[in-house]
Protein backbone atom coordinates (compact mmCIF):
# COMPACT_ATOMS: atom_id res chain seq x y z
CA UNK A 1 10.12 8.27 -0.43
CA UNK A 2 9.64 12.38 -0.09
CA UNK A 3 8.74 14.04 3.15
CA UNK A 4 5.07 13.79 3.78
CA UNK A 5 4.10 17.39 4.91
CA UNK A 6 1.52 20.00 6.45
CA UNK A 7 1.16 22.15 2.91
CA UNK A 8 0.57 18.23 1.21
CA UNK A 9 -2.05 17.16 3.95
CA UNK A 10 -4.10 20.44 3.87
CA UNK A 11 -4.18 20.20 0.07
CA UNK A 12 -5.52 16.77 0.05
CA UNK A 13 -7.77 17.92 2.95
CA UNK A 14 -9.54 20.80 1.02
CA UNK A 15 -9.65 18.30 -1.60
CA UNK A 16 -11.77 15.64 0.54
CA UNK A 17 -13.95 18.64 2.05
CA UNK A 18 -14.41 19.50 -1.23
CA UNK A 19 -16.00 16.29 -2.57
CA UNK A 20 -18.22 16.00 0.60
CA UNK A 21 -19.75 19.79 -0.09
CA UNK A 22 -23.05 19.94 1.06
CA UNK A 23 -22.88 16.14 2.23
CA UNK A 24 -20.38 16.76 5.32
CA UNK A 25 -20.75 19.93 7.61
CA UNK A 26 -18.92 23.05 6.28
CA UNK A 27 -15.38 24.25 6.82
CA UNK A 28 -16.21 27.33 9.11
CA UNK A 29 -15.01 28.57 12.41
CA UNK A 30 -18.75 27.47 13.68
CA UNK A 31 -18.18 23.95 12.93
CA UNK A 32 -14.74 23.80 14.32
CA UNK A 33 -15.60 22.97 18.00
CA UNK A 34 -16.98 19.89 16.19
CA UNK A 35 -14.10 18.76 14.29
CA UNK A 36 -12.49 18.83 17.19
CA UNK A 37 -14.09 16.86 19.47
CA UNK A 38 -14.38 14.25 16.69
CA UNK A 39 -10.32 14.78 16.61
CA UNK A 40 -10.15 14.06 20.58
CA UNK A 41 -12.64 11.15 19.97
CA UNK A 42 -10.23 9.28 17.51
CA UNK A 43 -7.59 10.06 19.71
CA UNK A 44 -9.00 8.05 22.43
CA UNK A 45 -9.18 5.28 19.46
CA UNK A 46 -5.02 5.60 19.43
CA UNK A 47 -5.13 5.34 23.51
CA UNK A 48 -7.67 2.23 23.03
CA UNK A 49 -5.16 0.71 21.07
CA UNK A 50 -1.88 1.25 23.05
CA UNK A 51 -4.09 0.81 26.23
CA UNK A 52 -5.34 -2.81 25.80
CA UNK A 53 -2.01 -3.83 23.80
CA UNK A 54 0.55 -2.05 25.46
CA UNK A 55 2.75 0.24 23.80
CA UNK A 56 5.39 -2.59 22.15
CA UNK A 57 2.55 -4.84 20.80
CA UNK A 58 1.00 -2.29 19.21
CA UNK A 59 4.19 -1.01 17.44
CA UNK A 60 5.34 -4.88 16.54
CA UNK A 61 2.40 -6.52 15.81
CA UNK A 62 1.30 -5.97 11.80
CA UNK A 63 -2.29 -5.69 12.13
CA UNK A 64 -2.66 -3.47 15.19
CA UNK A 65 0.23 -1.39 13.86
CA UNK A 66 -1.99 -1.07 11.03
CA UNK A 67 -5.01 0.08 13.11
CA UNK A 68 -2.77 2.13 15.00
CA UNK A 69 -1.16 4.44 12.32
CA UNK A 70 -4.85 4.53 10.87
CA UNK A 71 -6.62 5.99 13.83
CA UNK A 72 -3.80 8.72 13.74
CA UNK A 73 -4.18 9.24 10.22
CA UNK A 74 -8.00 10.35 11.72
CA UNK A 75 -6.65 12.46 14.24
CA UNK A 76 -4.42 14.41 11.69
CA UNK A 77 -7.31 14.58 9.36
CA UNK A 78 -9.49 16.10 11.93
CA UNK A 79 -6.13 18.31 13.06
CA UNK A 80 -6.26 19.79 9.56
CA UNK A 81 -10.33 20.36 9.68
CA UNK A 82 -9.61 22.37 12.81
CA UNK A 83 -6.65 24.18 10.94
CA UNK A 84 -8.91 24.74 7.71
CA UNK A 85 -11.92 26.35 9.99
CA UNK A 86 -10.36 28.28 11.89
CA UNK A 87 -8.35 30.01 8.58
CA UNK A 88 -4.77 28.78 10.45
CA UNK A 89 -2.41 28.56 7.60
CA UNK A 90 0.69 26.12 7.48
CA UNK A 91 2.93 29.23 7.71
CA UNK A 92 1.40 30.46 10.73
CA UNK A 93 1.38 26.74 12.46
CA UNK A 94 5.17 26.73 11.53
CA UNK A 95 6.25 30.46 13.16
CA UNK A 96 4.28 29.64 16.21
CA UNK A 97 5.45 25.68 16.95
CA UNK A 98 8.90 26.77 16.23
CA UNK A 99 8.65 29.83 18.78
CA UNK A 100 7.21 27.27 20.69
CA UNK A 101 9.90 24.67 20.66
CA UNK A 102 12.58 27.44 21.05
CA UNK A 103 10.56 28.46 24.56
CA UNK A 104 10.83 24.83 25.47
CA UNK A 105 14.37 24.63 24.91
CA UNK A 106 15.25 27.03 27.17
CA UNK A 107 12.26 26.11 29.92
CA UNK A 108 13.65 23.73 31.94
């Protein structure tokens, strides 16, 4: 199995916004405070999960692994909405989280 990566995701991302044109709300910086709050509302799907399971449950038991790894599928959908509206390429993600991690190596 290849990796399964930002540059793949946002393709098939534009590609859903695209079929939803004029049905769904457009991809522009004034609709991103939406997609994310939708994003924070399926994460509090993933905390649902884990919070009436427990953690182990939910990562050994089929069918709530199933719901579990399909409610973060949402919130990375919704992650790349936010990405596409606010004209955040994967490049830029990338140069900033790795910045980022190098900070955090160094932080504590």
């Amino acid at each position: 199995m290849s990796d399964f990566g930002m540059n793949e995701m946002q393709e098939m991302q534009k590609e859903l916004q695209n079929n939803y044109k004029g049905r769904w709300e457009p991809i522009t910086p004034e609709t991103g405070k939406n997609k994310l709050l939708w994003m924070i509302g399926e994460v509090g799907e993933v905390i649902d999960i884990v919070k009436k399971n427990g953690g182990e449950k939910s990562c050994t038991d089929a069918g709530l692994r199933k719901e579990l790894v399909e409610e973060l599928a949402d919130v990375l959908m919704y992650y790349n909405d936010v990405m596409l509206c606010y004209g955040i390429s994967v490049d830029e993600l990338k140069q900033v989280y790795t910045a980022k991690i190098e900070r955090n190596m160094t932080r504590w």
